[in-house]
Protein backbone atom coordinates (compact mmCIF):
# COMPACT_ATOMS: atom_id res chain seq x y z
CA UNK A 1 45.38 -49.36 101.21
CA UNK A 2 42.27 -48.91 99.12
CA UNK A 3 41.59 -45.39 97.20
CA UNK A 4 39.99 -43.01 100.00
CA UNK A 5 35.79 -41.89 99.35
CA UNK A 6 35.75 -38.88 98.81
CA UNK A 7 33.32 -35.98 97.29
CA UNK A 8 35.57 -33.45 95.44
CA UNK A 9 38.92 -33.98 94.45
CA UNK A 10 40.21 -30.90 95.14
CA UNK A 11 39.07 -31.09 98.97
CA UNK A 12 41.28 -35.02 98.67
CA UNK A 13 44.31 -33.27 97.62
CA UNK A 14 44.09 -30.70 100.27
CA UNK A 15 44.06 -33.21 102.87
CA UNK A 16 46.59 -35.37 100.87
CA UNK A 17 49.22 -32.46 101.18
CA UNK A 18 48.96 -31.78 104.63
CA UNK A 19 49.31 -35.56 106.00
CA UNK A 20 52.23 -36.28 108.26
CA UNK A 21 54.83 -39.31 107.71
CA UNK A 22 53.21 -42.40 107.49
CA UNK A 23 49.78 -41.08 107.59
CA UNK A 24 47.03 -42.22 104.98
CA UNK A 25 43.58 -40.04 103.87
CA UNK A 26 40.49 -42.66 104.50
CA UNK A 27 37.75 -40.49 103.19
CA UNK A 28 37.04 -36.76 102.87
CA UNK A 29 33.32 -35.77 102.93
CA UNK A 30 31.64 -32.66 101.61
CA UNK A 31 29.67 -30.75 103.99
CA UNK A 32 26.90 -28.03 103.47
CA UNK A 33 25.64 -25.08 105.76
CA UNK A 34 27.51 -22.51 107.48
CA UNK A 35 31.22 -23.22 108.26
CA UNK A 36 32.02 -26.58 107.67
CA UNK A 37 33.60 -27.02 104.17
CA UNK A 38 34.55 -30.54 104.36
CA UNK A 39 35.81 -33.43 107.14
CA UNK A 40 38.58 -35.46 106.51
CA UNK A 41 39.16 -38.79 108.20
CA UNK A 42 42.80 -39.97 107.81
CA UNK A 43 44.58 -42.70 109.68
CA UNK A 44 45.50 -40.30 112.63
CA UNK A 45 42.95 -37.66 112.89
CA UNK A 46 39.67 -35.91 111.78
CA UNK A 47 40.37 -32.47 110.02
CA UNK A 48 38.06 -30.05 109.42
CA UNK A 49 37.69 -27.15 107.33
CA UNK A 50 36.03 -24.21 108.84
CA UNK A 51 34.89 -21.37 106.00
CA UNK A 52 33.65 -18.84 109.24
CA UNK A 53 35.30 -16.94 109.78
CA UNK A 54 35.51 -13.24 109.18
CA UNK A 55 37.03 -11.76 105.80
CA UNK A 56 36.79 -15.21 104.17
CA UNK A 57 39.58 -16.43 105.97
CA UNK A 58 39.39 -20.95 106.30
CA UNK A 59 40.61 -22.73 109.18
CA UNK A 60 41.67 -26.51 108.96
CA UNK A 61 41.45 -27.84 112.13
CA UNK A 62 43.02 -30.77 112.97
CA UNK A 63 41.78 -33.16 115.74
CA UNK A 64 43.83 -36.11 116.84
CA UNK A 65 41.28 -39.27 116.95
CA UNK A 66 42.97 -39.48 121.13
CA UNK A 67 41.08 -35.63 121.34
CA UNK A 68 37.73 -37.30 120.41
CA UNK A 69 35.40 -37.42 123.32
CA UNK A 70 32.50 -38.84 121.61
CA UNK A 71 30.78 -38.88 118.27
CA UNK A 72 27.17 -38.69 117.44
CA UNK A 73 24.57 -38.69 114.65
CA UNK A 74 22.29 -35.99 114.98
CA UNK A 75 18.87 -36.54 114.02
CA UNK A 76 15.67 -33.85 114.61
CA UNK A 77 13.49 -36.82 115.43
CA UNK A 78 13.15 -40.61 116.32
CA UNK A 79 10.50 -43.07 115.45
CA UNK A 80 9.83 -45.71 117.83
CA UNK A 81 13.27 -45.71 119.41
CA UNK A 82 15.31 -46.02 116.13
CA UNK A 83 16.55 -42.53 114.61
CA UNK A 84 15.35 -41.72 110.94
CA UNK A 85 18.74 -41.19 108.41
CA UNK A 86 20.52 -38.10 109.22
CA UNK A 87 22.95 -36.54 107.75
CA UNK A 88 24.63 -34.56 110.26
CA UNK A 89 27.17 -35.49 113.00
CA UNK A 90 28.61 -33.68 116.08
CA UNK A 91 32.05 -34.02 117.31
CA UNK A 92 33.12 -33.65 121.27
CA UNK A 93 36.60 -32.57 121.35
CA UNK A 94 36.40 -31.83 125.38
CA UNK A 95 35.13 -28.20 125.49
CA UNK A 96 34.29 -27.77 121.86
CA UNK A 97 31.62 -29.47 119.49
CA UNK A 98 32.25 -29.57 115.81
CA UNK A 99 29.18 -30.16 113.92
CA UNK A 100 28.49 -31.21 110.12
CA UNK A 101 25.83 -30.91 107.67
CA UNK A 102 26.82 -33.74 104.96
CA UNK A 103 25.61 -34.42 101.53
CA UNK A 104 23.89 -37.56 101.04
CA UNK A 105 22.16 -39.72 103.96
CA UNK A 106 24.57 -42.25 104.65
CA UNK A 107 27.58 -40.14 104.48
CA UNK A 108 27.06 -38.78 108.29
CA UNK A 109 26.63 -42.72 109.20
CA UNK A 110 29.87 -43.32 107.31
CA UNK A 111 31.96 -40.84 109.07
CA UNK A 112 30.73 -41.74 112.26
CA UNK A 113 31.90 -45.10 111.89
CA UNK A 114 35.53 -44.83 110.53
CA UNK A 115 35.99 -42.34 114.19
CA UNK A 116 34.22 -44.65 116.28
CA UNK A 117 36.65 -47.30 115.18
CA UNK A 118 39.61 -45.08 115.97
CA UNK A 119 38.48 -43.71 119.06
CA UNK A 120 37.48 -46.91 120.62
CA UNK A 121 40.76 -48.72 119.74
């Protein structure tokens, strides 16, 4: 398998020592805003590190691509029908939506695709 994208290595090795038997890290993707610290994509499941809550405690959630009820861009506007280049993406988990606030146009696009794949295999 090719060398996974990713922003900051540090966030790649996190991911990387977490992954389960036979499980392989496709891209980790730095996020900005409130909460969201990064989302990693790996070959099983989207994880996603949550810096909100209280005392400066981090979460890494872990979401099973099977969990993923849908996936969308999120863009504030559209221009005759097509949406202008976002960079932020909301997950449906059933119950729960996980949003994130990448770095970088494209990345959002990115992300979205590699969990559309999964989730529509």
């Amino acid at each position: 398998m090719a060398e996974p994208v990713f922003d900051r290595r540090e966030q790649l090795e996190l991911v990387q020592d977490g992954l389960l038997d036979g499980e392989e890290v496709l891209a980790v993707y730095d996020c900005i805003g409130a909460g969201t610290g990064f989302v990693g994509l790996t070959t099983k499941r989207v994880i996603l590190q949550d810096k909100s809550f209280v005392g400066k405690r981090v979460a890494l959630t872990s979401v099973p691509y099977r969990h993923v009820r849908s996936i969308s861009v999120v863009s504030n506007k559209s221009f005759v029908g097509k949406f202008v280049s976002s960079s932020s993406l909301a997950i449906d988990t059933g119950g729960t939506v996980h949003e994130a606030d990448f770095r970088g146009e494209d990345k959002a696009h990115q992300a979205h695709h590699l969990i559309l794949w999964h989730i529509t295999q």
